[in-house]
PDB file of N, CA and C in Angstrom:
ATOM      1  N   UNK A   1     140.711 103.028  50.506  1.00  0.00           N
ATOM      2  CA  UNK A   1     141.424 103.493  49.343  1.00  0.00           C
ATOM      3  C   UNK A   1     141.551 102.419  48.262  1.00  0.00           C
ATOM      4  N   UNK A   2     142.325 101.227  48.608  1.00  0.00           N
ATOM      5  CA  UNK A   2     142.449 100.228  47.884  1.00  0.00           C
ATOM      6  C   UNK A   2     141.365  99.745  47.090  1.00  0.00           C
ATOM      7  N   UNK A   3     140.205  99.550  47.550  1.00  0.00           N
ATOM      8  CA  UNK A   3     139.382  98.544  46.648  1.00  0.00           C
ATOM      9  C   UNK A   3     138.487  99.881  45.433  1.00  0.00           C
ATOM     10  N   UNK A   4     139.101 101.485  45.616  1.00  0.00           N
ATOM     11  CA  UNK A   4     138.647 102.637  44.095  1.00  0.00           C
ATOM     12  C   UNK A   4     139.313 102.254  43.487  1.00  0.00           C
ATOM     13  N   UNK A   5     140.992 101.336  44.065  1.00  0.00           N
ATOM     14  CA  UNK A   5     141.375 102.068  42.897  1.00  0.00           C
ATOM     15  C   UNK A   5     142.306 100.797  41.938  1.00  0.00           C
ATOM     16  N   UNK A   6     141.980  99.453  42.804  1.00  0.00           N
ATOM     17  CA  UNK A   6     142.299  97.961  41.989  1.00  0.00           C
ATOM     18  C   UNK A   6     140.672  97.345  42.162  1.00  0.00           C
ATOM     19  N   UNK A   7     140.877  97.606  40.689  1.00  0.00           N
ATOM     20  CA  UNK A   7     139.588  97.083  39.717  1.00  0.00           C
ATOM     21  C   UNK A   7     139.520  95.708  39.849  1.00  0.00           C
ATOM     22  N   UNK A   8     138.347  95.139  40.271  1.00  0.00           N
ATOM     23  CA  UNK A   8     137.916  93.269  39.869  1.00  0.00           C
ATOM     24  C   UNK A   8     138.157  92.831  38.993  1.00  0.00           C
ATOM     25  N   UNK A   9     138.863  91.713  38.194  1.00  0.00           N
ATOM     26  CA  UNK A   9     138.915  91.479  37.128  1.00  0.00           C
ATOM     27  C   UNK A   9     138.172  90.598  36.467  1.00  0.00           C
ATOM     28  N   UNK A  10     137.453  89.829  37.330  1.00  0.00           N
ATOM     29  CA  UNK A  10     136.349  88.689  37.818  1.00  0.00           C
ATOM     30  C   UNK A  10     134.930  88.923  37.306  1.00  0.00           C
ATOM     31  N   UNK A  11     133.741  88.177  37.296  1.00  0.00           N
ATOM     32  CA  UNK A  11     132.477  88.303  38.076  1.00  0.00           C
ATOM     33  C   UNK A  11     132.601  87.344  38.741  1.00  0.00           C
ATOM     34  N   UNK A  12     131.706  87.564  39.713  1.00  0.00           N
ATOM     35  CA  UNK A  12     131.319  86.283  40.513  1.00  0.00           C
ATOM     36  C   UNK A  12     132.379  85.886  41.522  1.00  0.00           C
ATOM     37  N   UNK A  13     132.500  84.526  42.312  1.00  0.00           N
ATOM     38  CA  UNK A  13     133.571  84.468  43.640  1.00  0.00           C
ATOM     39  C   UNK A  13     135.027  84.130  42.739  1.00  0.00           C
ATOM     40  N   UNK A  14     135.982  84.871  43.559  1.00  0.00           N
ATOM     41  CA  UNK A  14     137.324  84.441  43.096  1.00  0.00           C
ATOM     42  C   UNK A  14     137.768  83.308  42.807  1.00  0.00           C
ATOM     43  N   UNK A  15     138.345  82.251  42.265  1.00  0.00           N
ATOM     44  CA  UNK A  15     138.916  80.798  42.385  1.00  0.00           C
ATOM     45  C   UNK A  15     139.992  80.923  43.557  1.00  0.00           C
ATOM     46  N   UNK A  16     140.373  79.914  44.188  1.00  0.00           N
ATOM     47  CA  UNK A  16     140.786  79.479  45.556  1.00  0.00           C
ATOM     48  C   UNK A  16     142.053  79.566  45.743  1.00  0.00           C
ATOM     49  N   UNK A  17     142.931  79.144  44.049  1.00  0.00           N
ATOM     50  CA  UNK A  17     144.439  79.207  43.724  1.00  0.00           C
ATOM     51  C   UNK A  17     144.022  80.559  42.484  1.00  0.00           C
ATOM     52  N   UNK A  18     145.321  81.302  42.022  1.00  0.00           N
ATOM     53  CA  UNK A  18     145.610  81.623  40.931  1.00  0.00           C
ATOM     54  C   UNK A  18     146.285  80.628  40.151  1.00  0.00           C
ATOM     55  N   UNK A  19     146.122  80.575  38.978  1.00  0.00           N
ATOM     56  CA  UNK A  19     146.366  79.136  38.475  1.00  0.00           C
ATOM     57  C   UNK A  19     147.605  79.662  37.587  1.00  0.00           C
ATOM     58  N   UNK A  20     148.470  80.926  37.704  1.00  0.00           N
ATOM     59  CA  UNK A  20     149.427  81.252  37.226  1.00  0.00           C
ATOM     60  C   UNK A  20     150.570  81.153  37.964  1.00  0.00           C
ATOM     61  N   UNK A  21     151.961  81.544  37.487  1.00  0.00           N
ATOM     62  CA  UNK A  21     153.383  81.708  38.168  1.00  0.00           C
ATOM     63  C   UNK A  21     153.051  83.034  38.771  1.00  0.00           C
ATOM     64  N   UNK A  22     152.726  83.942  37.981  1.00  0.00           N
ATOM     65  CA  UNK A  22     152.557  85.380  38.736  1.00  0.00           C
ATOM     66  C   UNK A  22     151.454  85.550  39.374  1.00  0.00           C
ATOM     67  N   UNK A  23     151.295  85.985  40.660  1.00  0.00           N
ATOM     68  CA  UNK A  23     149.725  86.130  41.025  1.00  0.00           C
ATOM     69  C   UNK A  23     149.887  87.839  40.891  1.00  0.00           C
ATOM     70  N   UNK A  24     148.468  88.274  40.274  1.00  0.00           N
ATOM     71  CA  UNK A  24     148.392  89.601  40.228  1.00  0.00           C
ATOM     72  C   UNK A  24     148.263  90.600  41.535  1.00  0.00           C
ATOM     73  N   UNK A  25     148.273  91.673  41.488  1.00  0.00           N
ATOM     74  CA  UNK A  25     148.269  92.645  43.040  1.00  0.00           C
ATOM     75  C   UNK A  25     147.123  92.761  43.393  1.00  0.00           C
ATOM     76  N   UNK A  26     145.768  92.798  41.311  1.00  0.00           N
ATOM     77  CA  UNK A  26     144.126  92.668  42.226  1.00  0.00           C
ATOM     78  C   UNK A  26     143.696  91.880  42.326  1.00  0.00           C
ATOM     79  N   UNK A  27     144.329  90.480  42.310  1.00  0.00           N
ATOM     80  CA  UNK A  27     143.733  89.436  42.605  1.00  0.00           C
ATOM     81  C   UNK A  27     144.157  89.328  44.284  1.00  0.00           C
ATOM     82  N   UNK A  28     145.181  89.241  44.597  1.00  0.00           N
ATOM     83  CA  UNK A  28     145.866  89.149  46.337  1.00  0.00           C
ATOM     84  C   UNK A  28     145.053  90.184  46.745  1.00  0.00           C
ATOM     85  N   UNK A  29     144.659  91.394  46.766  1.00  0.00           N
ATOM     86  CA  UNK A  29     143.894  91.824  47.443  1.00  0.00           C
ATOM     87  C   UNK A  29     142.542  91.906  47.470  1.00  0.00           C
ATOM     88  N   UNK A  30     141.517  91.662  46.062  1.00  0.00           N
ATOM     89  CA  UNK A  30     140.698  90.964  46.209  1.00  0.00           C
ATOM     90  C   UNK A  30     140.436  90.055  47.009  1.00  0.00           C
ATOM     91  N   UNK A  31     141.335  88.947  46.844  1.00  0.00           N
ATOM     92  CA  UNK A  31     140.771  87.423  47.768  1.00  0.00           C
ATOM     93  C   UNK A  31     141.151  87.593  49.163  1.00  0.00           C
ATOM     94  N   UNK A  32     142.275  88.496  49.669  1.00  0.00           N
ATOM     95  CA  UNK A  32     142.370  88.700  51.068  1.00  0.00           C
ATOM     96  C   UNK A  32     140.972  89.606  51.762  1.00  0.00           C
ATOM     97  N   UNK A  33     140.335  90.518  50.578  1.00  0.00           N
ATOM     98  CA  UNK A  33     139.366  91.338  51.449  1.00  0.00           C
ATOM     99  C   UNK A  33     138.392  90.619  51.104  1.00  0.00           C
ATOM    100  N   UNK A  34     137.818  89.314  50.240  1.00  0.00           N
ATOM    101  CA  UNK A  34     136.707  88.146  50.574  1.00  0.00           C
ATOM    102  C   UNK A  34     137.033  87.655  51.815  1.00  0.00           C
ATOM    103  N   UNK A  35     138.706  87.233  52.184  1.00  0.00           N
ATOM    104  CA  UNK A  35     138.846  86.287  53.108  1.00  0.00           C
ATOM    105  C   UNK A  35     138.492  87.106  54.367  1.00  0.00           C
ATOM    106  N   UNK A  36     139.135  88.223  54.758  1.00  0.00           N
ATOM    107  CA  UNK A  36     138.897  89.202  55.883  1.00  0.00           C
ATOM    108  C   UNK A  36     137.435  90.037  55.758  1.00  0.00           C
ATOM    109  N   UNK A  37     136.156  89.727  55.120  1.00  0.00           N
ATOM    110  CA  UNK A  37     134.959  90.085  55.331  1.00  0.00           C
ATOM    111  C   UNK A  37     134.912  91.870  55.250  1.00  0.00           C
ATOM    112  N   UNK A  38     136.030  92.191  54.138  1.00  0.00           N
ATOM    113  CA  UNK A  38     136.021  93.497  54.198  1.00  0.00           C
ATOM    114  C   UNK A  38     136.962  94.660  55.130  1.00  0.00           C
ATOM    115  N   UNK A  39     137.215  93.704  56.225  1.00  0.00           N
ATOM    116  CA  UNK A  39     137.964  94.883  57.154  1.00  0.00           C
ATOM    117  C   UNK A  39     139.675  94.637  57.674  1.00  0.00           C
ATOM    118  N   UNK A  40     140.149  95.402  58.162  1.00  0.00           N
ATOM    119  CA  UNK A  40     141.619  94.941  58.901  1.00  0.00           C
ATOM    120  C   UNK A  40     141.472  93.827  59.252  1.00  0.00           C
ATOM    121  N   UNK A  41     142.886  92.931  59.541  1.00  0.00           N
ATOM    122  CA  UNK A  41     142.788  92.035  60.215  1.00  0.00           C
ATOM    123  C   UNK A  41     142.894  92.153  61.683  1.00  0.00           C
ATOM    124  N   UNK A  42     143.209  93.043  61.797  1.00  0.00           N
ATOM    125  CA  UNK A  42     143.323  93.848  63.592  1.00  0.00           C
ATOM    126  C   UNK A  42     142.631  94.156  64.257  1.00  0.00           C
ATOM    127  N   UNK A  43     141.376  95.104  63.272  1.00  0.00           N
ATOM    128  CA  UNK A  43     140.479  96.062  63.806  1.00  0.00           C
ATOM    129  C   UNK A  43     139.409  95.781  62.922  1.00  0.00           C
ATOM    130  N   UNK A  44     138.334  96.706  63.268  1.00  0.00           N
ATOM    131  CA  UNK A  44     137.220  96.659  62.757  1.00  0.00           C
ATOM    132  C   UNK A  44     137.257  97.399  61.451  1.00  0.00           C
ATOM    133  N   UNK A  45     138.409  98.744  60.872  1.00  0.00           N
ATOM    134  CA  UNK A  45     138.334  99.317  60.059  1.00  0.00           C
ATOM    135  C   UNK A  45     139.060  98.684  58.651  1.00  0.00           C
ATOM    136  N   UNK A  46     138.623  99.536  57.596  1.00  0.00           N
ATOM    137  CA  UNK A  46     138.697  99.078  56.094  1.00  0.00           C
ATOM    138  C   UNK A  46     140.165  99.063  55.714  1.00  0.00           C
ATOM    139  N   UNK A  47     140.497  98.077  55.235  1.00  0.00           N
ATOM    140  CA  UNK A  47     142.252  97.743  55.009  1.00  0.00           C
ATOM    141  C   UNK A  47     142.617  98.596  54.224  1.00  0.00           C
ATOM    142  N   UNK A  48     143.625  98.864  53.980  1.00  0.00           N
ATOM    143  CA  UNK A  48     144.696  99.643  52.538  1.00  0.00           C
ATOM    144  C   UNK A  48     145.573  99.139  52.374  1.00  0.00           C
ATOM    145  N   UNK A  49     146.162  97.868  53.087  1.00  0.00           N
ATOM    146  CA  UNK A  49     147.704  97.880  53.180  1.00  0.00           C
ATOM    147  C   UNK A  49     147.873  96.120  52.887  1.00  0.00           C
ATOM    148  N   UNK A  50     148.244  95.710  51.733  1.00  0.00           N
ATOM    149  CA  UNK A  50     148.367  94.363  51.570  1.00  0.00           C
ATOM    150  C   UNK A  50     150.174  94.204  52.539  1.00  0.00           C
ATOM    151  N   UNK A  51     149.968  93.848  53.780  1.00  0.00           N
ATOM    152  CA  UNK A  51     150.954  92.867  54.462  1.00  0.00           C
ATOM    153  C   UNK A  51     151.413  92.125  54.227  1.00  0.00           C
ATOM    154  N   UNK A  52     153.072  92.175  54.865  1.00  0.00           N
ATOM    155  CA  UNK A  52     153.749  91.235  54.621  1.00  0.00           C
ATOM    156  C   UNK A  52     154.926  90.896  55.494  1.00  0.00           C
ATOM    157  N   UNK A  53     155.836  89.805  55.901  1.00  0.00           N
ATOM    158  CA  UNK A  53     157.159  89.700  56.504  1.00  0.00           C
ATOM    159  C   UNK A  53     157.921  90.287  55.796  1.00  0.00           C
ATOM    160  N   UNK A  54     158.390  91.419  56.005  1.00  0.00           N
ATOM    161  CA  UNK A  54     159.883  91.874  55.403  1.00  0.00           C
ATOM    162  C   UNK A  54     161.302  90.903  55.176  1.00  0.00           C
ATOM    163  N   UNK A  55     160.843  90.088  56.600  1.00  0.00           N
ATOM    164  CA  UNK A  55     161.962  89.387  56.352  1.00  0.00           C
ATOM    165  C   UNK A  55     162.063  87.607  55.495  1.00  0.00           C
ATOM    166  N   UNK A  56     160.806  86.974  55.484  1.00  0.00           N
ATOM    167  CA  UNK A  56     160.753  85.981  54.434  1.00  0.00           C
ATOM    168  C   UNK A  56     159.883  86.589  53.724  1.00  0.00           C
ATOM    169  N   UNK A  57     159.016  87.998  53.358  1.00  0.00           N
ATOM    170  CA  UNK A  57     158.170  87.827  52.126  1.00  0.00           C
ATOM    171  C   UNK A  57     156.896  87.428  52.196  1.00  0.00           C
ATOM    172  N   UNK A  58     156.532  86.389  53.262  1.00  0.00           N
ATOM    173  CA  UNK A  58     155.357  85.495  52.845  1.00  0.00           C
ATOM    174  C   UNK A  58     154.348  87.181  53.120  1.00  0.00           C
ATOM    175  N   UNK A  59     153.209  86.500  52.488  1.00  0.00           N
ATOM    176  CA  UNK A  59     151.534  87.552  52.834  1.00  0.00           C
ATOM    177  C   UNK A  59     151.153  87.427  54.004  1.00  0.00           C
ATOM    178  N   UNK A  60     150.486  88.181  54.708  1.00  0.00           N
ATOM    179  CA  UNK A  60     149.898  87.759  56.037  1.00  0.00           C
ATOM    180  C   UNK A  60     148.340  88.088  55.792  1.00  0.00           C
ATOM    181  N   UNK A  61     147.839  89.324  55.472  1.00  0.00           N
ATOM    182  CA  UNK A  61     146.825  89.531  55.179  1.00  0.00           C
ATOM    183  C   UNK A  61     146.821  91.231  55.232  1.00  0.00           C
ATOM    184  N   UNK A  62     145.180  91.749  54.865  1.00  0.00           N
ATOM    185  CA  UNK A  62     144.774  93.207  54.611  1.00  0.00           C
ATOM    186  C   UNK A  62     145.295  93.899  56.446  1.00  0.00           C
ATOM    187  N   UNK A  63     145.275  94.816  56.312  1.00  0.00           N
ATOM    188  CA  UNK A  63     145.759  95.759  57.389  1.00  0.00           C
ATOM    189  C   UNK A  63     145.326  97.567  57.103  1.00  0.00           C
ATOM    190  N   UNK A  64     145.188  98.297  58.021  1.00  0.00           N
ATOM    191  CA  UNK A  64     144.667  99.556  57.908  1.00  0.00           C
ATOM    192  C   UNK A  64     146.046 100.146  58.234  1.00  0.00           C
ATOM    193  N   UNK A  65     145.561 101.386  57.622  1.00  0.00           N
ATOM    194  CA  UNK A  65     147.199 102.534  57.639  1.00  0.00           C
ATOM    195  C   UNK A  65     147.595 102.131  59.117  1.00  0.00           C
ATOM    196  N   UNK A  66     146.596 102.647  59.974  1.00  0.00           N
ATOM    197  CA  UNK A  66     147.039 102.493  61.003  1.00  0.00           C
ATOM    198  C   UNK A  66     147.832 101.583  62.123  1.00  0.00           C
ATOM    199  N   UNK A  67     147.504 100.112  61.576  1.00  0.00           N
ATOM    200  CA  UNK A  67     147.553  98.958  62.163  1.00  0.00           C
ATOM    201  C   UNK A  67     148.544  98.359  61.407  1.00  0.00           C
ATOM    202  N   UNK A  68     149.022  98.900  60.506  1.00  0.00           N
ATOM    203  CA  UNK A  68     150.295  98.564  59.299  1.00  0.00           C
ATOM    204  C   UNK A  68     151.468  99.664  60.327  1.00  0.00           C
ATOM    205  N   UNK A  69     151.110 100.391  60.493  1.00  0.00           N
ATOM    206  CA  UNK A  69     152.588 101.665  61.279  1.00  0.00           C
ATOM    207  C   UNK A  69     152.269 101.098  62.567  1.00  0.00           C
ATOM    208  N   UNK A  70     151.276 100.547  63.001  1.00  0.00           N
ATOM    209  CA  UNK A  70     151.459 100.042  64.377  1.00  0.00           C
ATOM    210  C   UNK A  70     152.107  98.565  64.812  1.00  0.00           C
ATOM    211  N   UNK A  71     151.644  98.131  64.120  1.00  0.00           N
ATOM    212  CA  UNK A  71     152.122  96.392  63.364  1.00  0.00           C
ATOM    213  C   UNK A  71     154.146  96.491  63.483  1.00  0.00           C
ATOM    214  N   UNK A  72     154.298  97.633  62.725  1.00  0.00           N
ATOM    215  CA  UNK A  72     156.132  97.737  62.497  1.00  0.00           C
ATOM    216  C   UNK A  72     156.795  98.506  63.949  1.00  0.00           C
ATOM    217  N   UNK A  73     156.191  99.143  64.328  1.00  0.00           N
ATOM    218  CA  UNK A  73     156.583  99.558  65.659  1.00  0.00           C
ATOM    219  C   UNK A  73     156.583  98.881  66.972  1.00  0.00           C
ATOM    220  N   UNK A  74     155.327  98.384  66.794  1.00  0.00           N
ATOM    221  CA  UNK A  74     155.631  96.774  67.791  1.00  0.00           C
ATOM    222  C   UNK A  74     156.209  95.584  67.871  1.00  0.00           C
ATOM    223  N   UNK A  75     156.501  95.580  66.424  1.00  0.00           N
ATOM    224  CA  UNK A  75     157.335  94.370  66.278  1.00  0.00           C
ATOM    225  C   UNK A  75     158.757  94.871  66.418  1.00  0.00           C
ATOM    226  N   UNK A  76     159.796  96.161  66.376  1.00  0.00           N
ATOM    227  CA  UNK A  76     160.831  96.695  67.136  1.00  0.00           C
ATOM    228  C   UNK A  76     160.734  97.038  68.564  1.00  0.00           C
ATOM    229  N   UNK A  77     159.863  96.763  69.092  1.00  0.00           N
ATOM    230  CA  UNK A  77     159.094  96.965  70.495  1.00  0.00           C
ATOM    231  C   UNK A  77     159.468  98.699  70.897  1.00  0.00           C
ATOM    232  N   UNK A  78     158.940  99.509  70.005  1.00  0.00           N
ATOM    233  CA  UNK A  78     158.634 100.965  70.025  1.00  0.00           C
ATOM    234  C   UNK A  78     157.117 101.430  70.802  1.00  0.00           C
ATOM    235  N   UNK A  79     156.110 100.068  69.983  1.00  0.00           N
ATOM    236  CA  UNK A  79     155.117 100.357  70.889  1.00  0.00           C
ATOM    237  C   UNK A  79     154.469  99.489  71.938  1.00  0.00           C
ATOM    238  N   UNK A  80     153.356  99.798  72.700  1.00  0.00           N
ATOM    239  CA  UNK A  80     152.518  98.409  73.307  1.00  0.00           C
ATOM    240  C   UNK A  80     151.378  98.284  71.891  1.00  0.00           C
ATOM    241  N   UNK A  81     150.985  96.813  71.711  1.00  0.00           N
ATOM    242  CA  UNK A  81     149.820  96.722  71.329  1.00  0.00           C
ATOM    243  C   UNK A  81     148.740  97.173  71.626  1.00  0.00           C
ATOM    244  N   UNK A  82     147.746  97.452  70.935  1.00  0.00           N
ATOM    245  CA  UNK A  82     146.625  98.426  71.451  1.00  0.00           C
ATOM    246  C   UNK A  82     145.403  97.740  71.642  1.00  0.00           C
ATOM    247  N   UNK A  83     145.502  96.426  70.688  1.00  0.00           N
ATOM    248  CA  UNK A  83     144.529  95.368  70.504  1.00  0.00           C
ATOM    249  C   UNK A  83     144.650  94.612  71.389  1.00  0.00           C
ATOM    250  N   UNK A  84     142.780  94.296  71.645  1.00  0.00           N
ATOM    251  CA  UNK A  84     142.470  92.754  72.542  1.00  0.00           C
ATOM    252  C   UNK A  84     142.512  91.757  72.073  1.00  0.00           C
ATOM    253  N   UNK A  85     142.973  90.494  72.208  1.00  0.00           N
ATOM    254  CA  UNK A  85     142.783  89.547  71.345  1.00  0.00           C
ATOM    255  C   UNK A  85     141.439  88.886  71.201  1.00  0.00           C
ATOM    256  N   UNK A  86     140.957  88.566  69.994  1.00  0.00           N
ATOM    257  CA  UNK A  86     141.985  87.762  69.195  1.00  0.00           C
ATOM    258  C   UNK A  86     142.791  88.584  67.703  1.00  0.00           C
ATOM    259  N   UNK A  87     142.480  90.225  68.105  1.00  0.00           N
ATOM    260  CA  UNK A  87     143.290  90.808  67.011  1.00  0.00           C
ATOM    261  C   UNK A  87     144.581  91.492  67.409  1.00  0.00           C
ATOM    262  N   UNK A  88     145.271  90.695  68.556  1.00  0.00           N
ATOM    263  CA  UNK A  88     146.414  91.614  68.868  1.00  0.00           C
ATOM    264  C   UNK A  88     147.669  90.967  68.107  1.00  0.00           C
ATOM    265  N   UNK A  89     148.541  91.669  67.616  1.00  0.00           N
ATOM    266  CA  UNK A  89     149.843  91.603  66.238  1.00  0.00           C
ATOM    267  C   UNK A  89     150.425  90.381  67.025  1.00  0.00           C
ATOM    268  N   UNK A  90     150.522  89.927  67.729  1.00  0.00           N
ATOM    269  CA  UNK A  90     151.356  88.733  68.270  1.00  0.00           C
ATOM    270  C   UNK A  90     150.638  87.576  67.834  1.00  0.00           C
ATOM    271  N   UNK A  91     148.853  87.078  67.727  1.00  0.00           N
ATOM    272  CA  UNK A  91     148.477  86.209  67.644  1.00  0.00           C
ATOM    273  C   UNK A  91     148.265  86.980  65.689  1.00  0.00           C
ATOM    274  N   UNK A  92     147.960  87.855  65.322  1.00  0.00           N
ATOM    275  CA  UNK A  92     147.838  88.000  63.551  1.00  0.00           C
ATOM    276  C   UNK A  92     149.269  87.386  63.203  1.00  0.00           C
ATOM    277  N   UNK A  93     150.196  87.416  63.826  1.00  0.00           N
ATOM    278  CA  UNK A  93     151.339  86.918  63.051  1.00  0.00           C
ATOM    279  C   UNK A  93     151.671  85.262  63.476  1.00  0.00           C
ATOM    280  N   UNK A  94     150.899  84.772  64.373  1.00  0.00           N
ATOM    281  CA  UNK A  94     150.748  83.423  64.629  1.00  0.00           C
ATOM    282  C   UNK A  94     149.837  82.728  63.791  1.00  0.00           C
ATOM    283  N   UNK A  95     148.956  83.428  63.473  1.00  0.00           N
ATOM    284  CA  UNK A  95     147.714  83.099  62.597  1.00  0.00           C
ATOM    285  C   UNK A  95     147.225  84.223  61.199  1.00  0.00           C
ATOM    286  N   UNK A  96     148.109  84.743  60.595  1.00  0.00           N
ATOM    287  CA  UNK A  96     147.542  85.330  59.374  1.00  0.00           C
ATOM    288  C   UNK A  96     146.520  84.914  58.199  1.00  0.00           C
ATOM    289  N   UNK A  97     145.421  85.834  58.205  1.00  0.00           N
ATOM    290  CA  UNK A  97     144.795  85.307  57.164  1.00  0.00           C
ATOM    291  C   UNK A  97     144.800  84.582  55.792  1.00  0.00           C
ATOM    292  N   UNK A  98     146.055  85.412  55.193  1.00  0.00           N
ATOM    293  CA  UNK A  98     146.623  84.533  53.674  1.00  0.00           C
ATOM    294  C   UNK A  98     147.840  83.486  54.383  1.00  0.00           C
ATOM    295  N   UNK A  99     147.670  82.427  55.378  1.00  0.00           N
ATOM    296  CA  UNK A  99     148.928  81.743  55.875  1.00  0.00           C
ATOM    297  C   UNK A  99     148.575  80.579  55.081  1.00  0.00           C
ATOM    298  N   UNK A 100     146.710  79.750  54.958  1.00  0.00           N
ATOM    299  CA  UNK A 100     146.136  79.159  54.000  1.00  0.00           C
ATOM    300  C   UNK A 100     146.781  79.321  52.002  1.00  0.00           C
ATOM    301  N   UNK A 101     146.872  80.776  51.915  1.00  0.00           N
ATOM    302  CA  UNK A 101     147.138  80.789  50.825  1.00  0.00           C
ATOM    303  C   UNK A 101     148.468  80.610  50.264  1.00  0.00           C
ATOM    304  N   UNK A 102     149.643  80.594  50.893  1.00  0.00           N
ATOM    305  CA  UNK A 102     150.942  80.350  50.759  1.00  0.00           C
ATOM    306  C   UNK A 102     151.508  81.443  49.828  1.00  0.00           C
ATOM    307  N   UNK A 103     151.206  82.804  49.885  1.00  0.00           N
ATOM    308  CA  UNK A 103     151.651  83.660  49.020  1.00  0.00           C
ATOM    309  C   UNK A 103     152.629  84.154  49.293  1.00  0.00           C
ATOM    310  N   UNK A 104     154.087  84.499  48.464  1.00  0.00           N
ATOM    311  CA  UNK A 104     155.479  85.438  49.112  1.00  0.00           C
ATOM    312  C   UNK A 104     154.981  86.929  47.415  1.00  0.00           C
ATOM    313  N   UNK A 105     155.443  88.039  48.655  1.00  0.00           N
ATOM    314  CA  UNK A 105     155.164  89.270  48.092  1.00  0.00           C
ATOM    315  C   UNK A 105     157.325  88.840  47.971  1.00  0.00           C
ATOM    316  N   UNK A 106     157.717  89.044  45.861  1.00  0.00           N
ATOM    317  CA  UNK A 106     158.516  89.860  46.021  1.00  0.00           C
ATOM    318  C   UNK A 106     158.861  91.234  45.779  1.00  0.00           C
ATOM    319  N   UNK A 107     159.765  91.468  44.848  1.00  0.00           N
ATOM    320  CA  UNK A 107     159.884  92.860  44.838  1.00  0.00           C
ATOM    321  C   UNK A 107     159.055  93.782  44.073  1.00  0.00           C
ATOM    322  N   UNK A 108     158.929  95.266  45.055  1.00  0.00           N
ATOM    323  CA  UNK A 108     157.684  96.284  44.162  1.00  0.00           C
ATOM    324  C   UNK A 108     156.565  95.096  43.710  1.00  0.00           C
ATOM    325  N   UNK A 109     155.734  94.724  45.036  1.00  0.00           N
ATOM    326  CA  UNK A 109     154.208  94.047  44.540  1.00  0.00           C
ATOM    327  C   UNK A 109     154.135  93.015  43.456  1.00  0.00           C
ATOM    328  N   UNK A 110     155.230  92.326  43.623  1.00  0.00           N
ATOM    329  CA  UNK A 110     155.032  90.859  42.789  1.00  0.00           C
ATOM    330  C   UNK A 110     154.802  90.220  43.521  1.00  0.00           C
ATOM    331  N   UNK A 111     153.617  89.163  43.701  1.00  0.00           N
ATOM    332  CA  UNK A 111     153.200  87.883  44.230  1.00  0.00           C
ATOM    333  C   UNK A 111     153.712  86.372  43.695  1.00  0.00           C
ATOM    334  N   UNK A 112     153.935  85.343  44.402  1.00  0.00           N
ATOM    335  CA  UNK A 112     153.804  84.022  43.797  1.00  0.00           C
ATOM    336  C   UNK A 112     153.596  83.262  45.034  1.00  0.00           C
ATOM    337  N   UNK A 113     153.150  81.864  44.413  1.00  0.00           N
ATOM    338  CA  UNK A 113     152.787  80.902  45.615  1.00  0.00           C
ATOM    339  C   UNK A 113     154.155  80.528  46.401  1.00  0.00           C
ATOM    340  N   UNK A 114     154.391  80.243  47.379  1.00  0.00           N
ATOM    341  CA  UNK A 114     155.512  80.123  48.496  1.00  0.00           C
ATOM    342  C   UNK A 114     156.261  78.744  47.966  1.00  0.00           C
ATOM    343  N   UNK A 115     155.326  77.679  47.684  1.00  0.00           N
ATOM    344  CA  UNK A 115     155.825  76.528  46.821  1.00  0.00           C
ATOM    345  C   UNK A 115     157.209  76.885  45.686  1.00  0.00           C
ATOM    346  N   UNK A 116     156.737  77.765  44.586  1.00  0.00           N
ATOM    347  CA  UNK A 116     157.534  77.697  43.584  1.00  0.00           C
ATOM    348  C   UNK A 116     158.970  79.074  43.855  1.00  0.00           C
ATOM    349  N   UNK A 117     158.926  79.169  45.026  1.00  0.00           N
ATOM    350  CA  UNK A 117     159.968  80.335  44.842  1.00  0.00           C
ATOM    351  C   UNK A 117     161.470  79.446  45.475  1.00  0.00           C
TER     352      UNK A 117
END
């Protein structure tokens, strides 16, 4: 879904930082689906869901509908994990893909680097 309907704003490879206070919503998900090779960080299927800690904010990385409602249910221990590692939600949240990038999602899809907040 995500990548019809947030447009590139770019040509060519993303830069490494956003060099602004605000990072945009198609830039964070742009550079998370360069960083994740296109797919969930869980599974093999195509992300929709830019992730995050509810409770500090920071980014973790892309996630599929599915693995986003499965992701929140396991972490209230509603469900078992379904994943083998190395994509099971216990080691993605030990090791998230944007953990390199230091991004905190705040409110309604505002980004900034974890540094300046």
């Amino acid at each position: 879904m995500w990548p019809f309907y947030i447009p590139r704003k770019l040509e060519g490879p993303l830069p490494d930082n956003w060099p602004e206070e605000k990072i945009p919503h198609w830039y964070v998900w742009w550079r998370l689906f360069e960083l994740q090779d296109g797919r969930c960080a869980c599974c093999a299927e195509s992300p929709n869901v830019i992730d995050h800690d509810h409770r500090s904010g920071r980014v973790r990385g892309l996630l599929c509908s599915s693995c986003n409602r499965m992701e929140g249910n396991y972490f209230r221990r509603l469900w078992m994990c379904v994943h083998s590692p190395p994509y099971c939600f216990e080691d993605y949240w030990r090791s998230p893909p944007a953990l390199p990038l230091r991004w905190v999602m705040l409110r309604s899809a505002m980004f900034r680097h974890a540094a300046e907040c």
